[in-house]
PDB file of N, CA and C in Angstrom:
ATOM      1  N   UNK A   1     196.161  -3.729 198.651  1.00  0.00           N
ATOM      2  CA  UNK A   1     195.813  -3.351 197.295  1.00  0.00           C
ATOM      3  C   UNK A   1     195.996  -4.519 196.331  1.00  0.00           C
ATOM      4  N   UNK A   2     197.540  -5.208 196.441  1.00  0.00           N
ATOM      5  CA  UNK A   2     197.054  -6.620 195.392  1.00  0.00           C
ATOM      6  C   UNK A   2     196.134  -7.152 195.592  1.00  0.00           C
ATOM      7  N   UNK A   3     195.607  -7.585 196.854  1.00  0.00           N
ATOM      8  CA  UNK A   3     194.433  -8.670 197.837  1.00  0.00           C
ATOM      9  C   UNK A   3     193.174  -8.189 196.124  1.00  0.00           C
ATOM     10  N   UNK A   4     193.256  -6.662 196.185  1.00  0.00           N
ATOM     11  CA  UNK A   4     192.074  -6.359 195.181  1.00  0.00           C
ATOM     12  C   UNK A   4     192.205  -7.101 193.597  1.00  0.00           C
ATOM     13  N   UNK A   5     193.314  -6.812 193.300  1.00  0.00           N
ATOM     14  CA  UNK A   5     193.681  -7.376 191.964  1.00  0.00           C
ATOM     15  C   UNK A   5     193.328  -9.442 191.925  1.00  0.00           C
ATOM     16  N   UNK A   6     193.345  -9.463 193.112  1.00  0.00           N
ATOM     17  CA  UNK A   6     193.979 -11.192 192.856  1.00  0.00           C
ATOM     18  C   UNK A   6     192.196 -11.295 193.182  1.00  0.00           C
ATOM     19  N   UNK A   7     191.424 -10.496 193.801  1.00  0.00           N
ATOM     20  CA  UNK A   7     189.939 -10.751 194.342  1.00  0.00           C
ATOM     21  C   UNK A   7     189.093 -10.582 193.047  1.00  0.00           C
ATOM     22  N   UNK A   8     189.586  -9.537 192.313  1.00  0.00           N
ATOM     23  CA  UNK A   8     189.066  -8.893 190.711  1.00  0.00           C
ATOM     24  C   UNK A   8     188.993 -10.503 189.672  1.00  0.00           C
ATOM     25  N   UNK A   9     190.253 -11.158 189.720  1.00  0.00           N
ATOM     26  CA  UNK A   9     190.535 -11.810 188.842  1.00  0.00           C
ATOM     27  C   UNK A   9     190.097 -13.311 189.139  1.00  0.00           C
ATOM     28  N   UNK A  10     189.826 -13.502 190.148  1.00  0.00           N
ATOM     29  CA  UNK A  10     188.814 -14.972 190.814  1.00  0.00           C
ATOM     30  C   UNK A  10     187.415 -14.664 190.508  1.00  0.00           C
ATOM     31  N   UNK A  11     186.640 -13.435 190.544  1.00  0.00           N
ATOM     32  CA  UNK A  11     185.235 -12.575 190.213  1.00  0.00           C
ATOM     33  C   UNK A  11     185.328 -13.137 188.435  1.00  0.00           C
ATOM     34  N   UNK A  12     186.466 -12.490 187.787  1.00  0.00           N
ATOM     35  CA  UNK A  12     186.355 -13.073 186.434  1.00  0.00           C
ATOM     36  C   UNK A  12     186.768 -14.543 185.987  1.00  0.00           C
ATOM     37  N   UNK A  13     187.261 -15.210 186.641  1.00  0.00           N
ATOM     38  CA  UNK A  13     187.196 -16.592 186.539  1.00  0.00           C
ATOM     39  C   UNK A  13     186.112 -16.921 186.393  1.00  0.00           C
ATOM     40  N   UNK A  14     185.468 -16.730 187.660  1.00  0.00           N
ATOM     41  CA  UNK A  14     184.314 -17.048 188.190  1.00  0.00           C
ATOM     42  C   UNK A  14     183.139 -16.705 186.751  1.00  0.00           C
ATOM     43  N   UNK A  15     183.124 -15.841 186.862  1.00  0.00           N
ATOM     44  CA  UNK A  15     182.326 -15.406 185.802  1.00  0.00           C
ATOM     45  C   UNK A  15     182.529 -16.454 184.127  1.00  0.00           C
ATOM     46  N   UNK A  16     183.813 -16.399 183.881  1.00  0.00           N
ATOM     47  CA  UNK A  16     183.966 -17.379 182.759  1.00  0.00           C
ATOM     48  C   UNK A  16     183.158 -18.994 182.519  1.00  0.00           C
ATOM     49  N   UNK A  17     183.519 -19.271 184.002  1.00  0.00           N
ATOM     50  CA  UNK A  17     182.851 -20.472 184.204  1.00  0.00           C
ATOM     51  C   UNK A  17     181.407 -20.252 184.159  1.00  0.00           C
ATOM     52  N   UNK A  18     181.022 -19.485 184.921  1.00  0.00           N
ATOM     53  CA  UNK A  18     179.784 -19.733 184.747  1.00  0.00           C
ATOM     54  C   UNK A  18     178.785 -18.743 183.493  1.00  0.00           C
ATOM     55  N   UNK A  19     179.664 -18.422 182.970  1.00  0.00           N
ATOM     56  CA  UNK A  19     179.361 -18.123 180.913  1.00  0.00           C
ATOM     57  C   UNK A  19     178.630 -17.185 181.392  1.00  0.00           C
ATOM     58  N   UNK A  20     178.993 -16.004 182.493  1.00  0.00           N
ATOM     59  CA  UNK A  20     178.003 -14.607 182.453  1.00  0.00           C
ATOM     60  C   UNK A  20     178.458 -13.706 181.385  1.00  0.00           C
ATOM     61  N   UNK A  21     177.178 -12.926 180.940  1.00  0.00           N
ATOM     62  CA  UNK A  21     177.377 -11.518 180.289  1.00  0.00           C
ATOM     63  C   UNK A  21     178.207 -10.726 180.775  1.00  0.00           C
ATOM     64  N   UNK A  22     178.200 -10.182 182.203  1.00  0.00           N
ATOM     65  CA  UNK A  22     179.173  -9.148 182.760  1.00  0.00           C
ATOM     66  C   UNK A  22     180.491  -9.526 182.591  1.00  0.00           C
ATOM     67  N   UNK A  23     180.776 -10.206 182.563  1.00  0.00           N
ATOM     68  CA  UNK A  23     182.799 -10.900 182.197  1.00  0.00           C
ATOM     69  C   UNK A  23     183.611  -9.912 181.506  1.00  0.00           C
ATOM     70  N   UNK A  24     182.979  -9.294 180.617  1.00  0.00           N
ATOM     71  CA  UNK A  24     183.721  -8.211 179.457  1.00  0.00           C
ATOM     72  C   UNK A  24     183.978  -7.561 180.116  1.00  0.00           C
ATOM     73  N   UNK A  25     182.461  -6.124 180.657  1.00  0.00           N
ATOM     74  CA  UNK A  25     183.649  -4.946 181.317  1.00  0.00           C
ATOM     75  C   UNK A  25     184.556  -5.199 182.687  1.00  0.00           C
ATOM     76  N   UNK A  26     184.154  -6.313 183.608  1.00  0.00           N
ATOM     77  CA  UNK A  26     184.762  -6.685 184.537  1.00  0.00           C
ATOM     78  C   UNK A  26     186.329  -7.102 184.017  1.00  0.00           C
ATOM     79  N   UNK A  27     186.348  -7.723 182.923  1.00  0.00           N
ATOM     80  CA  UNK A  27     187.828  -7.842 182.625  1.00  0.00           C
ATOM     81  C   UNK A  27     188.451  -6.886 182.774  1.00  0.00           C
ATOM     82  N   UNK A  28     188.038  -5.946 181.447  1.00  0.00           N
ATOM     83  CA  UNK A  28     188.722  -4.496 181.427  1.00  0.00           C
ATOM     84  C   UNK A  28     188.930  -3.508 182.490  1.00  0.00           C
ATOM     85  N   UNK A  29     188.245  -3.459 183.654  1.00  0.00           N
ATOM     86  CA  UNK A  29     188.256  -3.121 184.385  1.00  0.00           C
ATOM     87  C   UNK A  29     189.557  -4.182 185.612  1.00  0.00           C
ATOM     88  N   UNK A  30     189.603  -4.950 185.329  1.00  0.00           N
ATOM     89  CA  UNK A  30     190.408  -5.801 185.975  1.00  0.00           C
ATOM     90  C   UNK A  30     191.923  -5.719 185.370  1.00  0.00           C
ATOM     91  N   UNK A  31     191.923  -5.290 183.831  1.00  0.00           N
ATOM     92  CA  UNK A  31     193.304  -5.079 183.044  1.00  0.00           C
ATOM     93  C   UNK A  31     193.612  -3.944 183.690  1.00  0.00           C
ATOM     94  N   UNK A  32     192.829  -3.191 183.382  1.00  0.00           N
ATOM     95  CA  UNK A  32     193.486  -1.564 184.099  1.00  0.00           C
ATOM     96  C   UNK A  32     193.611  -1.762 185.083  1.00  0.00           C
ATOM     97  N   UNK A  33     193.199  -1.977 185.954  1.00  0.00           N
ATOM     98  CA  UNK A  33     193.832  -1.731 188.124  1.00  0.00           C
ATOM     99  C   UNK A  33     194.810  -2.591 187.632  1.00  0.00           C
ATOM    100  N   UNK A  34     195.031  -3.844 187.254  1.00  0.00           N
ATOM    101  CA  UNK A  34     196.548  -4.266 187.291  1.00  0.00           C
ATOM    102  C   UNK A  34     197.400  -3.879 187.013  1.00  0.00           C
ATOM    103  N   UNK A  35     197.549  -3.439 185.486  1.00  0.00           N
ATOM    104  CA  UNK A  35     198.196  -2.147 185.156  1.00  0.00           C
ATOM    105  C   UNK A  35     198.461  -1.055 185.861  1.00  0.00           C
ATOM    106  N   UNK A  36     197.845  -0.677 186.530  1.00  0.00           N
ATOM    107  CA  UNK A  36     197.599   0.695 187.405  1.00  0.00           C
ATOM    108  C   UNK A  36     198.665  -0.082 188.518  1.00  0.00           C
ATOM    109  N   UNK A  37     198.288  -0.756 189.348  1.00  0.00           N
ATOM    110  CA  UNK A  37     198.998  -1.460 190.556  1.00  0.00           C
ATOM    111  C   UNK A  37     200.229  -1.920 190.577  1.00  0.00           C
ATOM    112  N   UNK A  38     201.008  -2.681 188.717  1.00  0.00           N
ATOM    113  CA  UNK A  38     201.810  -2.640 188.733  1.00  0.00           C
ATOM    114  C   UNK A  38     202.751  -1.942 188.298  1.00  0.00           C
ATOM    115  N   UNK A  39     202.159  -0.926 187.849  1.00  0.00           N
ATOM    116  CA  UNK A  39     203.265   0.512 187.325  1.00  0.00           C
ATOM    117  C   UNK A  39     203.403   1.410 189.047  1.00  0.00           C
ATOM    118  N   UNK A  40     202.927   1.242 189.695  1.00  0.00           N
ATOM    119  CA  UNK A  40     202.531   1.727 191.000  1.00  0.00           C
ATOM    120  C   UNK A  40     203.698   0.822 191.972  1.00  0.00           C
ATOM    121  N   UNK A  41     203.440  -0.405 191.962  1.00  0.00           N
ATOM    122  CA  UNK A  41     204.909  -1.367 192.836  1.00  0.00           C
ATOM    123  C   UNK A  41     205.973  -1.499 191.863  1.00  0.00           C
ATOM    124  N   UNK A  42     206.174  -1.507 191.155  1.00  0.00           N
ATOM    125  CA  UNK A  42     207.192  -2.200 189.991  1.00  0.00           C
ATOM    126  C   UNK A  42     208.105  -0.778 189.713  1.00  0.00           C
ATOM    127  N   UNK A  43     208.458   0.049 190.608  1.00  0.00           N
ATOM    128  CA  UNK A  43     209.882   0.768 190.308  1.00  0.00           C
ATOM    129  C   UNK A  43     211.024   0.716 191.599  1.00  0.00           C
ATOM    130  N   UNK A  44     211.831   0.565 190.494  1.00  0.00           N
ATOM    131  CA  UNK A  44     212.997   0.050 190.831  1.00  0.00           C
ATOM    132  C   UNK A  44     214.266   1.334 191.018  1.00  0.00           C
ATOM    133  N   UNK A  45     214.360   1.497 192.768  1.00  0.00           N
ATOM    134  CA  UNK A  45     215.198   2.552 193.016  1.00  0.00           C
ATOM    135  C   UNK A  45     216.727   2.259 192.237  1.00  0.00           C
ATOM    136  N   UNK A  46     216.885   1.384 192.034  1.00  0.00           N
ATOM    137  CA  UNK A  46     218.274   0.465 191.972  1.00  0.00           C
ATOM    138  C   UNK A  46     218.724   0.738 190.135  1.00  0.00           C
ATOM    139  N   UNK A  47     219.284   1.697 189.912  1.00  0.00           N
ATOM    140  CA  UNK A  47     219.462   1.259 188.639  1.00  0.00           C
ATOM    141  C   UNK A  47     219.955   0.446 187.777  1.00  0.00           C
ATOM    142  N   UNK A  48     219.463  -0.441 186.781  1.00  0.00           N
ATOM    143  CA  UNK A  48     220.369  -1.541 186.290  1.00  0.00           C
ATOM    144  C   UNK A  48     221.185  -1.374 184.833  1.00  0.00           C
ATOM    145  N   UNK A  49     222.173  -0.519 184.837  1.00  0.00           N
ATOM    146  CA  UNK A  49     223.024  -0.327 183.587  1.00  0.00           C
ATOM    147  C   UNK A  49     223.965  -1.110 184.082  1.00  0.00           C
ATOM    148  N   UNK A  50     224.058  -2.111 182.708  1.00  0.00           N
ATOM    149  CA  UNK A  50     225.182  -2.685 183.078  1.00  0.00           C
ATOM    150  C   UNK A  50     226.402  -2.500 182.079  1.00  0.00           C
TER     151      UNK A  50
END
């Protein structure tokens, strides 16, 4: 599932460079699954009160 995020965000590189129209919703679409992916890995059984 990252493999997708890190594949999303080389597509919009890509795109920057080469000054396409599609770049916009591909971003946004690229903000959200990351978002999505890292609220999805990023909890932490371990509580940290210190």
């Amino acid at each position: 599932m990252m493999f997708s995020m890190f594949a999303l965000w080389i597509i919009v590189f890509i795109g920057i460079f080469l000054r396409q129209r599609w770049v916009t919703p591909v971003v946004i679409v690229t903000l959200v699954w990351t978002l999505v992916l890292l609220r999805m890995h990023m909890t932490d059984p371990i509580p940290l009160n210190f």
